[in-house]
C-alpha atoms as a PDB file:
ATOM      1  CA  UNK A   1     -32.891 -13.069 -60.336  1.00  0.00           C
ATOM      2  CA  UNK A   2     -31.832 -11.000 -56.914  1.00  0.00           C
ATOM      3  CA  UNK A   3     -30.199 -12.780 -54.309  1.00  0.00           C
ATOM      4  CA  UNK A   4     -29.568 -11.772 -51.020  1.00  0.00           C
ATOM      5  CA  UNK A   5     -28.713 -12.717 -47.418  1.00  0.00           C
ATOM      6  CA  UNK A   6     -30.925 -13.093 -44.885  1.00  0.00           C
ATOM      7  CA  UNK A   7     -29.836 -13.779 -41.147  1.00  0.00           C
ATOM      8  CA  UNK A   8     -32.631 -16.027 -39.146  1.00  0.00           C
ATOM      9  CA  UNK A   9     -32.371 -17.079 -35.619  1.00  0.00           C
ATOM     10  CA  UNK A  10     -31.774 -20.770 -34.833  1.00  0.00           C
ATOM     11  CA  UNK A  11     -34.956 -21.462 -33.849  1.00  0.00           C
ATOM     12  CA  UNK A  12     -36.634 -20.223 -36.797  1.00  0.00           C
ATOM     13  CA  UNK A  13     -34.049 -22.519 -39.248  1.00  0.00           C
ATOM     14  CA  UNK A  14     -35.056 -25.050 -36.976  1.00  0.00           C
ATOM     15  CA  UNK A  15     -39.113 -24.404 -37.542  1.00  0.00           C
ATOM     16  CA  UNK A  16     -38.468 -23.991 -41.824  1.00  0.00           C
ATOM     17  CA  UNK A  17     -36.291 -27.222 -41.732  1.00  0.00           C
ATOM     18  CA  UNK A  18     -39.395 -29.440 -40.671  1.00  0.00           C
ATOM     19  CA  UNK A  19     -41.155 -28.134 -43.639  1.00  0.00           C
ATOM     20  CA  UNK A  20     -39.180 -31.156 -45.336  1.00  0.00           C
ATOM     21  CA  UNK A  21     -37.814 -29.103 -48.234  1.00  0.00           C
ATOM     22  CA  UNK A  22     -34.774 -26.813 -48.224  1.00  0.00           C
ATOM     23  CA  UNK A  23     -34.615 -23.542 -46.379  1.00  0.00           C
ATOM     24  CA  UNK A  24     -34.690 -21.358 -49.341  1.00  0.00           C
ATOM     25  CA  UNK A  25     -37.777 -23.004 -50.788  1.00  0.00           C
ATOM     26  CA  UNK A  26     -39.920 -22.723 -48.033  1.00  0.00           C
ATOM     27  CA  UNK A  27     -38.862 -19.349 -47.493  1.00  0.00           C
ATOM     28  CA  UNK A  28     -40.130 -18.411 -51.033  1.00  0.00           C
ATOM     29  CA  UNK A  29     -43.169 -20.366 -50.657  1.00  0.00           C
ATOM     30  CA  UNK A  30     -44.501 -18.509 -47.213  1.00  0.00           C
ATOM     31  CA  UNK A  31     -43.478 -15.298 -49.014  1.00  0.00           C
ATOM     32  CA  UNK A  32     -45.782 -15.757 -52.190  1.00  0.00           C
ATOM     33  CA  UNK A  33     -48.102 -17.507 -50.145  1.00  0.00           C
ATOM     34  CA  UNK A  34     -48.007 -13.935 -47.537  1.00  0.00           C
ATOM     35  CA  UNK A  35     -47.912 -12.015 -51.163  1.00  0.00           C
ATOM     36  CA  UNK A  36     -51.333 -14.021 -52.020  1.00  0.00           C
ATOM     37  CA  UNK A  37     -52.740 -13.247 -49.197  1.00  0.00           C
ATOM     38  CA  UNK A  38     -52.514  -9.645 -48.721  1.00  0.00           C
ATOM     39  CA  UNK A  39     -53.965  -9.535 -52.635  1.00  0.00           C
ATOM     40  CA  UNK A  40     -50.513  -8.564 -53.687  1.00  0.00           C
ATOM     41  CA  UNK A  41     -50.314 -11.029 -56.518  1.00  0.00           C
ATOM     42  CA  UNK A  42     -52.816 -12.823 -58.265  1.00  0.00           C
ATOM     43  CA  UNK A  43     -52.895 -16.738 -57.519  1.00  0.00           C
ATOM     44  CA  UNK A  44     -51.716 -17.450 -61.379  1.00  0.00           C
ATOM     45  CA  UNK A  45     -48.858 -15.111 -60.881  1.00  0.00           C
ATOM     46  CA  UNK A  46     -48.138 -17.105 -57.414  1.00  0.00           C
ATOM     47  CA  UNK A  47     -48.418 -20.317 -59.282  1.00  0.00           C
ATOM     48  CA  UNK A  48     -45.749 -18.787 -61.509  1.00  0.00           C
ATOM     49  CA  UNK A  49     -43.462 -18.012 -58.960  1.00  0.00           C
ATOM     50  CA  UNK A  50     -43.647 -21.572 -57.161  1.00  0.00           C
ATOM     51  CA  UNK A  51     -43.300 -23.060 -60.162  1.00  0.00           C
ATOM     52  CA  UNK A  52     -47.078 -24.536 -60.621  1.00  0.00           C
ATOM     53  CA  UNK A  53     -50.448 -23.837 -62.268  1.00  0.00           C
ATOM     54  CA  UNK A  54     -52.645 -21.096 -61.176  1.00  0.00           C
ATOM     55  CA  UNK A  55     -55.436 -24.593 -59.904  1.00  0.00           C
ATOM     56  CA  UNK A  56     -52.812 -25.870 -58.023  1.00  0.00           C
ATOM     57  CA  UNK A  57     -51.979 -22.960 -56.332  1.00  0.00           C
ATOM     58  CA  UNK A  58     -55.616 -22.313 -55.620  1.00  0.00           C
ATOM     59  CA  UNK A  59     -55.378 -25.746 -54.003  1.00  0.00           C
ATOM     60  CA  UNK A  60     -52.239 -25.794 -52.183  1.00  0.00           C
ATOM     61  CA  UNK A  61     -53.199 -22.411 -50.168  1.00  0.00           C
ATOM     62  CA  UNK A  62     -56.534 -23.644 -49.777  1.00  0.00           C
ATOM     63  CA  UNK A  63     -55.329 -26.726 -48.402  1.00  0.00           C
ATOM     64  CA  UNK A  64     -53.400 -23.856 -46.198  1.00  0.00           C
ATOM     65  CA  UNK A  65     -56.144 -22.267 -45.183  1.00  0.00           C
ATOM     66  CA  UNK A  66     -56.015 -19.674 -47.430  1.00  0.00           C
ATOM     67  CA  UNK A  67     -59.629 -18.961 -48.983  1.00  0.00           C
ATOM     68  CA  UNK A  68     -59.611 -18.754 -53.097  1.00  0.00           C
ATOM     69  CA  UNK A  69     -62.545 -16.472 -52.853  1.00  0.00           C
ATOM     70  CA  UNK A  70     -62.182 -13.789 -49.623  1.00  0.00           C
ATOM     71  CA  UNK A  71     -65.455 -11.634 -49.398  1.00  0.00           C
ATOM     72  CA  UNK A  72     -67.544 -10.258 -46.628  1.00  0.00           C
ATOM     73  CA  UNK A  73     -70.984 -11.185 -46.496  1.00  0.00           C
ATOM     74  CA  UNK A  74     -72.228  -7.615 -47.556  1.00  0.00           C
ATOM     75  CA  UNK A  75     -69.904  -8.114 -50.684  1.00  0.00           C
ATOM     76  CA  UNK A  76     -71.289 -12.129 -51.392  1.00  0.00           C
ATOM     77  CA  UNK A  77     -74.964  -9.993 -51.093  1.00  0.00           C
ATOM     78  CA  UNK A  78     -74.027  -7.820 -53.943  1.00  0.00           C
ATOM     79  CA  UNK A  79     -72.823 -10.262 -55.854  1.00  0.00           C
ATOM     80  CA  UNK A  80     -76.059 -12.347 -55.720  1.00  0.00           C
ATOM     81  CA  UNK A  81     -77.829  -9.205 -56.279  1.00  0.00           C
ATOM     82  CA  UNK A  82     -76.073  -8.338 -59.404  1.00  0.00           C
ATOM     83  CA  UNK A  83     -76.499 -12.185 -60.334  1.00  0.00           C
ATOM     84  CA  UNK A  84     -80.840 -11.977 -59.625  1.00  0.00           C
ATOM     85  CA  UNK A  85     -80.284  -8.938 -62.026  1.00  0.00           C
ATOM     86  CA  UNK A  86     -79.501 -10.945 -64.941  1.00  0.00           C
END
């Protein structure tokens, strides 16, 4: 495990410390959360990281507003085109 140092204004302490959990855990959840989002990691490996199972992952960042599934609707056409294939 790295550590490092990370210097954060007052007022953004201030905003993490009303996530109810120490600084350094909600720092590491918005970055695998950010991670998940950009399709960086997959949601079991975020799971991993935050210490849960890949569903409740998938639930807590839904819950977040972060969609499980993320497609355009040109890309949930193709899908139900390659489904009516079948």
């Amino acid at each position: 495990m790295s550590t490092i140092a990370l210097s954060l204004e007052d007022e953004l302490t201030a905003l993490l410390r009303q996530t109810n959990q120490p600084i350094e855990l909600a720092v590491r959840e918005l970055i695998v959360l950010e991670l998940y989002r950009r399709g960086v990691v997959s949601s079991g490996k975020a799971g991993q990281l935050l210490g849960m199972s890949r569903w409740d992952f998938i639930q807590h960042a839904s819950r977040l507003g972060i969609p499980y599934l993320d497609m355009t609707e040109d890309e949930w056409e193709e899908e139900r085109r390659q489904i009516d294939k079948l």
